[in-house]
C-alpha atoms as a PDB file:
ATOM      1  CA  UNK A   1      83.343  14.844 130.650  1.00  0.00           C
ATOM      2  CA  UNK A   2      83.855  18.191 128.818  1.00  0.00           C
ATOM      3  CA  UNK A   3      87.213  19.517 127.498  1.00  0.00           C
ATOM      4  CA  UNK A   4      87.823  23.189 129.148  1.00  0.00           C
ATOM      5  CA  UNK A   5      89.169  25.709 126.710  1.00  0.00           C
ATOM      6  CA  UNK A   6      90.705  29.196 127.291  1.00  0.00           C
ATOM      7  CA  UNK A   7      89.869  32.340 125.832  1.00  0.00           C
ATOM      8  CA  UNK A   8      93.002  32.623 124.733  1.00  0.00           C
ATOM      9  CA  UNK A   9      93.466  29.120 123.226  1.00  0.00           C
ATOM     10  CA  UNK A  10      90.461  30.018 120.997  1.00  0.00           C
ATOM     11  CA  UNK A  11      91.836  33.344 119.835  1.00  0.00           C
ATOM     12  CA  UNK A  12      95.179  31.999 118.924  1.00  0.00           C
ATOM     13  CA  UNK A  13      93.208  29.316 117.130  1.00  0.00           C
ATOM     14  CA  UNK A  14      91.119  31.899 115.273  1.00  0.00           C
ATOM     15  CA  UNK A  15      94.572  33.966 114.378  1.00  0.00           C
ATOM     16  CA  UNK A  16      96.250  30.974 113.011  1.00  0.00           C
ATOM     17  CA  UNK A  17      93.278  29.930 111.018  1.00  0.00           C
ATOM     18  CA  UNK A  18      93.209  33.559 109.866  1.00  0.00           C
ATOM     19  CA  UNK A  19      96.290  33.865 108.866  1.00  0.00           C
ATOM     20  CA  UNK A  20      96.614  30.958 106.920  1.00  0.00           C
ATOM     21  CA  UNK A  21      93.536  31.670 104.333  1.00  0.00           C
ATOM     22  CA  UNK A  22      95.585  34.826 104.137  1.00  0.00           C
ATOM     23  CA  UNK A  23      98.637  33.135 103.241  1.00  0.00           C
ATOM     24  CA  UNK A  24      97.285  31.470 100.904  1.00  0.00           C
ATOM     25  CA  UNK A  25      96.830  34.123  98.203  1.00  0.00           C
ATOM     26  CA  UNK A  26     100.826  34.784  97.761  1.00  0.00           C
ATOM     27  CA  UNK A  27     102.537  32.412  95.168  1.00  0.00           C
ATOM     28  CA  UNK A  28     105.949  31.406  95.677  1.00  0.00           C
ATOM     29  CA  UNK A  29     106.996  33.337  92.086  1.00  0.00           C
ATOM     30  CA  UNK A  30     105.692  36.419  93.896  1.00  0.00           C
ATOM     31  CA  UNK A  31     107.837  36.131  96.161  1.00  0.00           C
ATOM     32  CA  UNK A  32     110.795  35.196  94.331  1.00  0.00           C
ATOM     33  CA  UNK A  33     110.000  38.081  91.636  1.00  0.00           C
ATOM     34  CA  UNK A  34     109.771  40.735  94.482  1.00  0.00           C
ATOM     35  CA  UNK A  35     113.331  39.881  95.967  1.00  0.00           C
ATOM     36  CA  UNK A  36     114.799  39.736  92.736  1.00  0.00           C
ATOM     37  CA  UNK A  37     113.320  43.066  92.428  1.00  0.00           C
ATOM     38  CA  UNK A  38     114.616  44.530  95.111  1.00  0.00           C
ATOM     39  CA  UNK A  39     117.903  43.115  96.137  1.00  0.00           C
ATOM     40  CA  UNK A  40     118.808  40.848  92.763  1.00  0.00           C
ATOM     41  CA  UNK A  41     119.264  44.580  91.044  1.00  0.00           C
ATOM     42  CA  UNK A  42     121.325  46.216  92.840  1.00  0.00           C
ATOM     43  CA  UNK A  43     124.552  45.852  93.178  1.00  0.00           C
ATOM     44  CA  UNK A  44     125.135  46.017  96.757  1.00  0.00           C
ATOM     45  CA  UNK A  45     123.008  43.111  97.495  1.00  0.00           C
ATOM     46  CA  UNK A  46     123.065  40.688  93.629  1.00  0.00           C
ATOM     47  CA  UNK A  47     125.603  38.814  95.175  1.00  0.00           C
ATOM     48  CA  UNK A  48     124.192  38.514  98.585  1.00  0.00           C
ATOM     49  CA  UNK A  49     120.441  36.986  96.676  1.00  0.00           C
ATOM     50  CA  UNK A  50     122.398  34.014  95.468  1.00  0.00           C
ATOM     51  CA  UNK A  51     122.732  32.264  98.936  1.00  0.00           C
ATOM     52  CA  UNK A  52     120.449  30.309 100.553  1.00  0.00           C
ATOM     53  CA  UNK A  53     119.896  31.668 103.792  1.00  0.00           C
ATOM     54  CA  UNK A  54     119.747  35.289 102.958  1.00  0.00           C
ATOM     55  CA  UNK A  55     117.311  34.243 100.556  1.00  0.00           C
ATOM     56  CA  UNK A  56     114.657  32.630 102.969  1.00  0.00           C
ATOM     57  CA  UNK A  57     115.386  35.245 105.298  1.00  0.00           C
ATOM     58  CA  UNK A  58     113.984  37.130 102.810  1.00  0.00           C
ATOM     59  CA  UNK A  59     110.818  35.360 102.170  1.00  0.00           C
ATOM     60  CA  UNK A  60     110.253  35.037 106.310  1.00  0.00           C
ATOM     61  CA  UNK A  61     110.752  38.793 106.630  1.00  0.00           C
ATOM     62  CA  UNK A  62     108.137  38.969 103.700  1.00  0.00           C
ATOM     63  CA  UNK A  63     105.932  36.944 105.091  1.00  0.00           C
ATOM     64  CA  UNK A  64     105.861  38.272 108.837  1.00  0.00           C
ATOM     65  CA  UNK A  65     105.449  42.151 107.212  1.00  0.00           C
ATOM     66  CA  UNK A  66     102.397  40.692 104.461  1.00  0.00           C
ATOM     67  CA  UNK A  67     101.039  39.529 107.742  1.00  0.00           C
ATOM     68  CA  UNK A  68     101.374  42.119 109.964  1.00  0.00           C
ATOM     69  CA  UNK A  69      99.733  44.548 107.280  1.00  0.00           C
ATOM     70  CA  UNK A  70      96.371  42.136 106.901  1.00  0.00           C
ATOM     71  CA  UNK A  71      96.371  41.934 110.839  1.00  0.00           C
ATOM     72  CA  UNK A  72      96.104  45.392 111.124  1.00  0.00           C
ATOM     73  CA  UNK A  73      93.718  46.021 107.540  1.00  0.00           C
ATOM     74  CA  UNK A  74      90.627  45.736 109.973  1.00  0.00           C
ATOM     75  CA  UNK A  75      91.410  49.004 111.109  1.00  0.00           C
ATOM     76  CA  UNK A  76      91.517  50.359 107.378  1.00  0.00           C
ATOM     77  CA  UNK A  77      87.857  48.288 107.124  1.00  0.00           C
ATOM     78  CA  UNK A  78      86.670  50.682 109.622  1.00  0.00           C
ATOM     79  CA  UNK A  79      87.444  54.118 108.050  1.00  0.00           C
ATOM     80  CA  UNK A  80      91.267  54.352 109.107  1.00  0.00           C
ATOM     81  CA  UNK A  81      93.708  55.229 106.269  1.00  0.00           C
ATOM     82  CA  UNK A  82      96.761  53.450 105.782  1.00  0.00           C
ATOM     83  CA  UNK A  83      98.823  55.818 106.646  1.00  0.00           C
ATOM     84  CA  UNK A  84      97.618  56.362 110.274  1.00  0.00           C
ATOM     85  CA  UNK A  85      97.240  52.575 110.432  1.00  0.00           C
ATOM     86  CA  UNK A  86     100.678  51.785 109.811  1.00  0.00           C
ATOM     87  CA  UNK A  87     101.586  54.736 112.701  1.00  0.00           C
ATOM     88  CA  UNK A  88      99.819  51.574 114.761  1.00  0.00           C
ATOM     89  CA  UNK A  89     102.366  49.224 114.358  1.00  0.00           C
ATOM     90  CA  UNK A  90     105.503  51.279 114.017  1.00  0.00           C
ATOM     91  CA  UNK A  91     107.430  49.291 116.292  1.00  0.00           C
ATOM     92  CA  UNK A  92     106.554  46.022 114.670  1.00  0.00           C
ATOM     93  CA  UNK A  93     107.314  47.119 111.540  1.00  0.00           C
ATOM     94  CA  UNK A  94     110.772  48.500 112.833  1.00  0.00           C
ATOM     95  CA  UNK A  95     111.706  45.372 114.286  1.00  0.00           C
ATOM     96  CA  UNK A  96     111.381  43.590 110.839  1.00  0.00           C
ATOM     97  CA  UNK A  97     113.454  46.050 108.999  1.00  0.00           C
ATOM     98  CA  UNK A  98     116.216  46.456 111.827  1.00  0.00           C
ATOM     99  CA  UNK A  99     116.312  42.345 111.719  1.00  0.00           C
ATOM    100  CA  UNK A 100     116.522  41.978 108.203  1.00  0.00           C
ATOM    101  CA  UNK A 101     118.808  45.232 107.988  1.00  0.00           C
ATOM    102  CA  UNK A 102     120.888  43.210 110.341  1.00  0.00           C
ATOM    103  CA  UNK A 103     120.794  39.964 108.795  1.00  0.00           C
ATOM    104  CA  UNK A 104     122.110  41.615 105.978  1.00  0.00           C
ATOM    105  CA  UNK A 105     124.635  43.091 107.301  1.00  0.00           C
ATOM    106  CA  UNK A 106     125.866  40.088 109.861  1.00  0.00           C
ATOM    107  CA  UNK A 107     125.962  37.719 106.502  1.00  0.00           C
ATOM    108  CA  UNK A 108     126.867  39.866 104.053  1.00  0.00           C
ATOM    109  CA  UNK A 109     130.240  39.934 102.346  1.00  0.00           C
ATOM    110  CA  UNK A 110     131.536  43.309 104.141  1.00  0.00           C
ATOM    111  CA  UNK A 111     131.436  45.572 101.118  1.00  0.00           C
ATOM    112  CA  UNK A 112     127.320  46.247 102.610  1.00  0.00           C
ATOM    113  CA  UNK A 113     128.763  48.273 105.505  1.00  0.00           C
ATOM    114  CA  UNK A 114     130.283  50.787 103.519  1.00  0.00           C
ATOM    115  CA  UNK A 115     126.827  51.508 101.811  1.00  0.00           C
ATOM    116  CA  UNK A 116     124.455  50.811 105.447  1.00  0.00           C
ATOM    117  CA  UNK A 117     122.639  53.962 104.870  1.00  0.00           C
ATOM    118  CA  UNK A 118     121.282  52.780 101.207  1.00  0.00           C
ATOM    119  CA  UNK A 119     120.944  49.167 102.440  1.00  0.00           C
ATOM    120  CA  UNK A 120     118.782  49.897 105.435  1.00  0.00           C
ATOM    121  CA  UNK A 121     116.200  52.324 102.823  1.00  0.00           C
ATOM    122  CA  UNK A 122     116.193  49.286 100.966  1.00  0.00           C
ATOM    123  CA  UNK A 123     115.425  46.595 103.826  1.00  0.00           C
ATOM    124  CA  UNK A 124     112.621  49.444 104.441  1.00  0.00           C
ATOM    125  CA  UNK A 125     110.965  49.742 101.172  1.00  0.00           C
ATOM    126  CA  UNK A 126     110.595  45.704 100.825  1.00  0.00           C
ATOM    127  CA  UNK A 127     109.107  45.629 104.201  1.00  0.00           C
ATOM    128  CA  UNK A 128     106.822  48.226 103.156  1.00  0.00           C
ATOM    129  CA  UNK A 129     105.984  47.144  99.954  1.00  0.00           C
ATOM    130  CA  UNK A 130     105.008  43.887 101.266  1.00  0.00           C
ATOM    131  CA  UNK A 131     103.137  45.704 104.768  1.00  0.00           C
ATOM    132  CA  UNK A 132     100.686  47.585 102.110  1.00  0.00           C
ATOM    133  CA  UNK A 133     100.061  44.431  99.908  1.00  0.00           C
ATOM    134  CA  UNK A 134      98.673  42.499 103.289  1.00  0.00           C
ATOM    135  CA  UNK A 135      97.091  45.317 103.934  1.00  0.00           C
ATOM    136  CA  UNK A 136      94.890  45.907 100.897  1.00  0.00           C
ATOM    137  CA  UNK A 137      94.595  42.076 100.509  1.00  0.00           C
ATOM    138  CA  UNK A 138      93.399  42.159 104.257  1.00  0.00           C
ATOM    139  CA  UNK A 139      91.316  45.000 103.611  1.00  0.00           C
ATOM    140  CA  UNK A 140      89.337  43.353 101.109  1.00  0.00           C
ATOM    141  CA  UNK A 141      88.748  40.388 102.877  1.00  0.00           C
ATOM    142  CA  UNK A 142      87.041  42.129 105.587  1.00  0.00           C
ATOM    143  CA  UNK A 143      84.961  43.622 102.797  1.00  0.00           C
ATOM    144  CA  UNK A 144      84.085  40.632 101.338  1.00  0.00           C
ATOM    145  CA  UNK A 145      83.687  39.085 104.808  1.00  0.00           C
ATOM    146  CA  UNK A 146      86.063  36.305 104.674  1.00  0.00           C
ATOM    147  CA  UNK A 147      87.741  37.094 107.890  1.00  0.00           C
END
């Protein structure tokens, strides 16, 4: 007797497997470094860096956008630029910066509301920064054929 598979077993199979040779070329300290970079500087957010669950909220929301951008570097294999690439996933890439603006904003101290406009550019260039790193890391796996 045979064991049936789906198509669609298989191809979550092949995206987990995928994703996790990805996954493993970012070190924790890159991680860490690139938070304290962008919210451990300023002073809207220093305080906000300190606690626990902001902080892996941080490294999720990191994680999900280095992903998305490697997901999508196939298209930027085949001739695409990045820019017109990352017009492909606008929404997904919204949804991580609204959810981490929001996260932000739900456990913050308060004094973040007053400065939402600056807070929300920031949630966007860390999601960004982090979109274009999977993406040229993805990119270069395709070239090298490791996908």
């Amino acid at each position: 007797m045979t064991v049936i598979t789906t198509f669609i077993e298989k191809k979550q199979e092949k995206r987990i497997k995928y994703e996790r040779s990805v996954l493993r070329e970012i070190s924790i300290n890159t991680l860490k470094e690139r938070v304290q970079t962008y919210f451990g500087t300023s002073n809207l957010t220093s305080h906000l860096v300190m606690e626990r669950g902001i902080e892996e909220a941080l490294y999720d929301v990191a994680i999900e956008s280095y992903l998305l951008g490697a997901h999508f570097s196939r298209f930027g294999y085949y001739g695409e630029s990045a820019e017109s690439v990352k017009k492909r996933c606008y929404y997904e890439e919204k949804h991580l910066i609204d959810t981490l603006y929001n996260f932000i904003l739900f456990w913050g101290k308060g004094s973040e509301g007053v400065y939402s406009e600056s807070l929300f550019y920031l949630c966007e260039q860390y999601v960004d920064s982090w979109w274009r790193d999977g993406f040229r890391k993805g990119e270069r796996r395709y070239k090298l054929r490791l996908h």
